[in-house]
Protein backbone atom coordinates (compact mmCIF):
# COMPACT_ATOMS: atom_id res chain seq x y z
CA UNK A 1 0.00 0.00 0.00
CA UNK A 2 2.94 2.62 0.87
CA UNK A 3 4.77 2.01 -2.14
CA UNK A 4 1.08 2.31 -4.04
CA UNK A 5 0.30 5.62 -2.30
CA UNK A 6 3.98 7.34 -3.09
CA UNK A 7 3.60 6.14 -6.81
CA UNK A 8 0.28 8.14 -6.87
CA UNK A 9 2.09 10.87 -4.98
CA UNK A 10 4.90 11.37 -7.21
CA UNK A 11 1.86 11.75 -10.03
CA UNK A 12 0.38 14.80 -8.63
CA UNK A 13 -1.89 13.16 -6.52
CA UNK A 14 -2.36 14.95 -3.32
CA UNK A 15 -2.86 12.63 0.17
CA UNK A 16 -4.36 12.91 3.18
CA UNK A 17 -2.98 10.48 5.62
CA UNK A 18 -4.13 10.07 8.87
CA UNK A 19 -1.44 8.28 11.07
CA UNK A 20 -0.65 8.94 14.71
CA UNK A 21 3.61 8.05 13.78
CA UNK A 22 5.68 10.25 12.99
CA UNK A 23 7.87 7.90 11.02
CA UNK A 24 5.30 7.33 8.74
CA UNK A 25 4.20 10.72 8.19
CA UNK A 26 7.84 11.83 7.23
CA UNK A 27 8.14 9.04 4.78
CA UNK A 28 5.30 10.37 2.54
CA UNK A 29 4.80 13.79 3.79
CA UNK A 30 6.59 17.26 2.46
CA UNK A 31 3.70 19.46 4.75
CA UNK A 32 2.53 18.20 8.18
CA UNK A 33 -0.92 19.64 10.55
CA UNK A 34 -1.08 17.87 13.94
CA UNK A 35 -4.76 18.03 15.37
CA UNK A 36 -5.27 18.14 18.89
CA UNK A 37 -8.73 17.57 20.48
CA UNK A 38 -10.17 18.95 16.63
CA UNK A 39 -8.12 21.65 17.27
CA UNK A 40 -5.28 22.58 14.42
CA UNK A 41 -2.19 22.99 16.67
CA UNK A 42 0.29 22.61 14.16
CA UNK A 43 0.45 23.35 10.27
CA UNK A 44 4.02 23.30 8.65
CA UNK A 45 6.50 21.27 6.98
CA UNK A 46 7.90 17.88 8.15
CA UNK A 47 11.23 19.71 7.70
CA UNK A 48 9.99 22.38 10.26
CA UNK A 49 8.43 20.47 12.62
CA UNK A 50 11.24 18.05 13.27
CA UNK A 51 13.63 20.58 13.64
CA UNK A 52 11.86 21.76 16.89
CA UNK A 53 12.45 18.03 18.61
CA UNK A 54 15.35 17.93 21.15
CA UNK A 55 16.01 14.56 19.76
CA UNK A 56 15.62 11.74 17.33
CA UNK A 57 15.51 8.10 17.00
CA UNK A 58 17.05 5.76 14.55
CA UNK A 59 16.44 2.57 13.51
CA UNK A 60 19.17 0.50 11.75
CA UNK A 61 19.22 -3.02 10.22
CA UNK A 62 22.52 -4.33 11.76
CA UNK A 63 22.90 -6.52 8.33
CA UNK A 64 23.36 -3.26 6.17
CA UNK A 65 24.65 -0.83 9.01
CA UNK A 66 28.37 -1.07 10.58
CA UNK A 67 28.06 0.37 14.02
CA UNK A 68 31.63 2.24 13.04
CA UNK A 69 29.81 4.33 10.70
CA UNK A 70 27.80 6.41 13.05
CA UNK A 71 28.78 9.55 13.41
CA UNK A 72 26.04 10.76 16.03
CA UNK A 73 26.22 12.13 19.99
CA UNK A 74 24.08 9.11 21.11
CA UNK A 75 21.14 9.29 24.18
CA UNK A 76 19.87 5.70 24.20
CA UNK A 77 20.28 2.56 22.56
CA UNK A 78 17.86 0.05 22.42
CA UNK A 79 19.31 -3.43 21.15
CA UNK A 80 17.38 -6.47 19.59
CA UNK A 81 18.94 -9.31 17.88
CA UNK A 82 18.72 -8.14 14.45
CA UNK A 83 18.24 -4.23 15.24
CA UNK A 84 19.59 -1.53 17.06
CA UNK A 85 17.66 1.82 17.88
CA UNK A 86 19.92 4.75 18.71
CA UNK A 87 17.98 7.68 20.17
CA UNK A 88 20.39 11.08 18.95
CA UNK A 89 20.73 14.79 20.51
CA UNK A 90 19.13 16.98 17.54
CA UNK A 91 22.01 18.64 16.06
CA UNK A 92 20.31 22.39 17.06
CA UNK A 93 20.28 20.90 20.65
């Protein structure tokens, strides 16, 4: 279905997506509005918005990533046995 509703996107098409992650939202998203209660408390780029979070997470597929490649201030890590998620200081922070 993603790769369906970029396809379309990359047409013209316009989408509204309703999602409550992020991640997803930044995948298929140039322009963001975060509702609140029915209340518009947010209306701006995904570009924008992220720049105002303090930090950021990462997750990397440890068959295609090499650990010696980050180049990040690191918060958290959060291991699994094929994944890694590395929570990072946003670089304005």
């Amino acid at each position: 279905m993603w790769d369906f509703l970029r396809q379309i996107n990359e047409q013209g098409v316009t989408i509204i997506l309703t999602t409550h992650y992020l991640e997803e939202a930044e995948l298929l998203c140039k322009n963001i509005a975060i509702i609140d209660n029915g209340l518009i408390v947010e209306n701006t780029t995904i570009k924008a918005l992220l720049s105002k979070l303090d930090k950021e997470t990462f997750i990397l597929d440890l068959k295609t990533h090499r650990l010696s490649q980050l180049r990040l201030r690191v918060i958290n890590l959060l291991w699994t046995t094929h994944t890694i998620e590395v929570e990072v200081a946003n670089r304005k922070a």
